[in-house]
Protein backbone atom coordinates (compact mmCIF):
# COMPACT_ATOMS: atom_id res chain seq x y z
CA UNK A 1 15.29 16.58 -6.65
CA UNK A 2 12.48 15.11 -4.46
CA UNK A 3 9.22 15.34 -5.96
CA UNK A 4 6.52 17.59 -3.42
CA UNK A 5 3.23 15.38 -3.40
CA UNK A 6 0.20 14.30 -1.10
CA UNK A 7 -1.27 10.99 -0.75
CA UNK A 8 1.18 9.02 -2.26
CA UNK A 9 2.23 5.19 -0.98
CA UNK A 10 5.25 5.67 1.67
CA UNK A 11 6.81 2.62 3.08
CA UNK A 12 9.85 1.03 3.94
CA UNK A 13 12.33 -0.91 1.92
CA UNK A 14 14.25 -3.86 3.37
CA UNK A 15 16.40 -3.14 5.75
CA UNK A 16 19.30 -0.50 4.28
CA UNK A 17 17.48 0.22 1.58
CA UNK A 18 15.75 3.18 2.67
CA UNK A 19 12.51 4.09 2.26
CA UNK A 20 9.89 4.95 -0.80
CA UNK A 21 7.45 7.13 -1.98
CA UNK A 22 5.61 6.14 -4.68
CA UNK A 23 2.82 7.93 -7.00
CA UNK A 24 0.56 10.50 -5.14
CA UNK A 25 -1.04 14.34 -6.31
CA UNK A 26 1.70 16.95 -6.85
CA UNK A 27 -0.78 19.90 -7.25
CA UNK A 28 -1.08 19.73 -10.94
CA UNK A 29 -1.52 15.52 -11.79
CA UNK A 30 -1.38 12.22 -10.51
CA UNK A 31 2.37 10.68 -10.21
CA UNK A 32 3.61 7.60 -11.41
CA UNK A 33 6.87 8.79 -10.21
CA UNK A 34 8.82 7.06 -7.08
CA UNK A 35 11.42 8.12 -4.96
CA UNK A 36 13.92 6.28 -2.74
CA UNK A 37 15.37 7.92 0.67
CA UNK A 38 19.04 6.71 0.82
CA UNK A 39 19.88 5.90 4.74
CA UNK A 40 23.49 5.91 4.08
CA UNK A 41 23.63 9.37 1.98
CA UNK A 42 20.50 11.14 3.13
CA UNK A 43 19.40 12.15 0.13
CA UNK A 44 16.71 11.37 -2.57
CA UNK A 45 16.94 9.08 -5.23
CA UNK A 46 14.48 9.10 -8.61
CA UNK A 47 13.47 5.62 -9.08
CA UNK A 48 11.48 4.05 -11.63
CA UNK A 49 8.44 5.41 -12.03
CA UNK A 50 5.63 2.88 -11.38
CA UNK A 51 3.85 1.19 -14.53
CA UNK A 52 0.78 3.39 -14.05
CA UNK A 53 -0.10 7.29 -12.11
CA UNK A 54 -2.02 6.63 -8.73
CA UNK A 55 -2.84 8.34 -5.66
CA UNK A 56 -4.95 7.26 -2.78
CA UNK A 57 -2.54 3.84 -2.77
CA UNK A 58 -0.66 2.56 -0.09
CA UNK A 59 2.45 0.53 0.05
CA UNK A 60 3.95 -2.70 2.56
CA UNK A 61 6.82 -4.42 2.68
CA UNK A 62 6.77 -8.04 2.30
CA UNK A 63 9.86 -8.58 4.83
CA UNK A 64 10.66 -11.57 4.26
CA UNK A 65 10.49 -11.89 0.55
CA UNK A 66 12.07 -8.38 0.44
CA UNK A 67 9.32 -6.98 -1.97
CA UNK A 68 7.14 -3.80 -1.68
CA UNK A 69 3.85 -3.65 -2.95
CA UNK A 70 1.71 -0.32 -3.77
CA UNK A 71 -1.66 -1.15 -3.47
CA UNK A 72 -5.06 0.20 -5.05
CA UNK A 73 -5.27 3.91 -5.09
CA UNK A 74 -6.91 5.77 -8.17
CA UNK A 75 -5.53 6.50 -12.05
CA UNK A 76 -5.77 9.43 -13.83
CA UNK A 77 -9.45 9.13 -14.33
CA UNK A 78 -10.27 8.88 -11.01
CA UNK A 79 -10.87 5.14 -11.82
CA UNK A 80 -10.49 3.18 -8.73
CA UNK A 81 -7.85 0.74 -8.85
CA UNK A 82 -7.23 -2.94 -7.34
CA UNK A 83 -3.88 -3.38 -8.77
CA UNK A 84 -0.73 -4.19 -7.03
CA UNK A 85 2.52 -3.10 -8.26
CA UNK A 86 5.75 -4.79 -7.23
CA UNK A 87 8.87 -2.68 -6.94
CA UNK A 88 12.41 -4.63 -6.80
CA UNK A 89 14.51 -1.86 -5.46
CA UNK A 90 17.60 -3.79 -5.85
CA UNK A 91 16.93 -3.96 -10.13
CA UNK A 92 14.50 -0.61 -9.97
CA UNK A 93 12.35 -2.10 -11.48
CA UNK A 94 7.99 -2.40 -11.26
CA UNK A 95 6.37 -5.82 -11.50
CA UNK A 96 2.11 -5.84 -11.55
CA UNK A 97 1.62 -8.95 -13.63
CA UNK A 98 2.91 -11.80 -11.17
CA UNK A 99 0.36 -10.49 -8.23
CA UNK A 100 -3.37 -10.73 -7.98
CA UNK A 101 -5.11 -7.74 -7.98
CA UNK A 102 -7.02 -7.14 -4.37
CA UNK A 103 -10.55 -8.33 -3.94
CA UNK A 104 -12.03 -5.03 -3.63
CA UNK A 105 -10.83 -2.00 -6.02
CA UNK A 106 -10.11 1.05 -3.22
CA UNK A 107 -8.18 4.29 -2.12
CA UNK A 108 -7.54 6.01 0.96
CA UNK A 109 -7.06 2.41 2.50
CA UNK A 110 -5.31 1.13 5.29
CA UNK A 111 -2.78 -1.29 5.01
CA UNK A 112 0.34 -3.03 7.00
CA UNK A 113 2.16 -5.74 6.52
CA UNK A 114 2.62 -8.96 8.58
CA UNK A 115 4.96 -11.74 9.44
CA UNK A 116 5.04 -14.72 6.85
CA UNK A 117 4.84 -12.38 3.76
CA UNK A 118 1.25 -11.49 4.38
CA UNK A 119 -0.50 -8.05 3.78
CA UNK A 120 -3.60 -6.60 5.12
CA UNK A 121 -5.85 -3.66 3.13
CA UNK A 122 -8.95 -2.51 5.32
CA UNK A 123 -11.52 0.19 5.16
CA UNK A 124 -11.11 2.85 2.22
CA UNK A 125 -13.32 4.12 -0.72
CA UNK A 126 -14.61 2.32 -3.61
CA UNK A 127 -15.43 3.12 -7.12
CA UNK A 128 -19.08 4.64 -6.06
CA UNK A 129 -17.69 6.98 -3.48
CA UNK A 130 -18.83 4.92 -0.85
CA UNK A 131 -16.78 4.60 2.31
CA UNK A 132 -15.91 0.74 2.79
CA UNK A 133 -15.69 -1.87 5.98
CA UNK A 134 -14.14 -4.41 4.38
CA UNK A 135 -10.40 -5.96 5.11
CA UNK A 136 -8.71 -8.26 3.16
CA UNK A 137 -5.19 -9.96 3.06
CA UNK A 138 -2.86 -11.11 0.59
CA UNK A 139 -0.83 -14.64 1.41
CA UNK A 140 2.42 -14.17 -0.81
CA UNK A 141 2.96 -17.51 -0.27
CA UNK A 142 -0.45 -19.07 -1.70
CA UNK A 143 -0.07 -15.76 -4.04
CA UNK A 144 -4.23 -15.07 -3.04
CA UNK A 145 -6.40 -12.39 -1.14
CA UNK A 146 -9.21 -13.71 1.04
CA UNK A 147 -11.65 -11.28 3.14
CA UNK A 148 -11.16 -10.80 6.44
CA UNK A 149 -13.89 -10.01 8.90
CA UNK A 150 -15.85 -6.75 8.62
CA UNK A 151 -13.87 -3.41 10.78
CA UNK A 152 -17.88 -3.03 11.67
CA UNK A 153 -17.76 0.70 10.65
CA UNK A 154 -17.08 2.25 7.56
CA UNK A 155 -13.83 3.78 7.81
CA UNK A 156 -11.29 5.94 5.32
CA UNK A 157 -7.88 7.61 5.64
CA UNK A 158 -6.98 5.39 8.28
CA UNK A 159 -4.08 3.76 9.60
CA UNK A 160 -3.10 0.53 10.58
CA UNK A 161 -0.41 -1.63 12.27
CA UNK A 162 -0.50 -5.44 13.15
CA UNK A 163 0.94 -6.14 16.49
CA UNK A 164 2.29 -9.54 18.24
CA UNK A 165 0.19 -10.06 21.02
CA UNK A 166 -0.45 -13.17 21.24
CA UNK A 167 0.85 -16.93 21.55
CA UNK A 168 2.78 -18.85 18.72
CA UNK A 169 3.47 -15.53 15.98
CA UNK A 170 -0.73 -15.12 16.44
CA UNK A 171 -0.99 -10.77 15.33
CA UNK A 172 -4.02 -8.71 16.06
CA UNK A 173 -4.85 -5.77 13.49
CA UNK A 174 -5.53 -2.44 14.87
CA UNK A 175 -6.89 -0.28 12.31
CA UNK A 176 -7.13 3.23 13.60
CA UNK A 177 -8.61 6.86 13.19
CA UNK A 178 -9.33 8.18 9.87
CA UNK A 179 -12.89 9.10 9.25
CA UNK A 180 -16.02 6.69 9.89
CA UNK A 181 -19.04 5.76 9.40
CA UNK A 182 -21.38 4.08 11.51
């Protein structure tokens, strides 16, 4: 039975494995709980749950490495978190110890994935409440997070997508709506 929740991590898996939902607020507590959408049956599967209870995170797919990361969100506590957690759908199973956590702790991020294994977080809250303008992204290959240039607004709840626009594999980041700051 699917799990009813806001603000969880929803992303896809690689390609026929569906799609999951991990952590989030179900109206009485924060989830550690995950859930897989099976393509081929349409329907729900429990997964493992994740090795801690977030909300506020968000979750990529590294596509070539076929690994989905949930990233940052808060705990219980309302501690904010810079962890990534690892799920390997085909063994259900969480990994958090073989990535480095992000630069910045933060929830209510954006975040997308792009080509070479590569991961971008942007914009979000931090521990003090305070809306952020700061991107970063995560080379899985160098297994490291370096800043990115400023969005130039504060900016949470947002969305973003990376798009091939230019020459050679070069992608632009569009990171867009949500609710800013100027």
């Amino acid at each position: 039975k699917a799990v009813g929740r806001i603000n969880g991590a929803v992303c896809g898996l690689p390609p026929g494995a569906g799609v999951l939902v991990a952590g989030g607020y179900n109206g009485k507590g924060i989830e550690a709980s995950t859930e897989r959408f099976d393509i081929d049956s349409g329907r729900w599967i429990s997964t493992a749950p994740m090795p801690v209870e977030k909300s506020g995170c968000r979750g990529v797919l590294l596509q070539e490495a076929g690994i989905t990361l949930v990233l940052g969100g808060y705990d219980q506590n309302h501690q904010t978190l810079a962890r990534v957690d690892a799920y390997d759908w085909q063994e259900d199973k969480w990994n958090a110890t073989q990535f480095p956590p992000m630069l910045t702790a933060r929830y209510d991020c954006a975040a997308c994935s792009l080509p070479r294994n590569r991961a971008v977080v942007a914009g979000g809250t931090d521990s003090g409440q305070s809306w952020l303008q700061s991107a970063e992204v995560y080379d899985h290959a160098l297994r490291h997070w370096s800043f990115l240039p400023s969005l130039g607004v504060q900016r949470d709840r947002c969305a973003a997508v990376g798009l091939s626009l230019g020459p050679a594999g070069a992608v632009t980041v569009l990171v867009l709506g949500g609710s800013s700051h100027p």
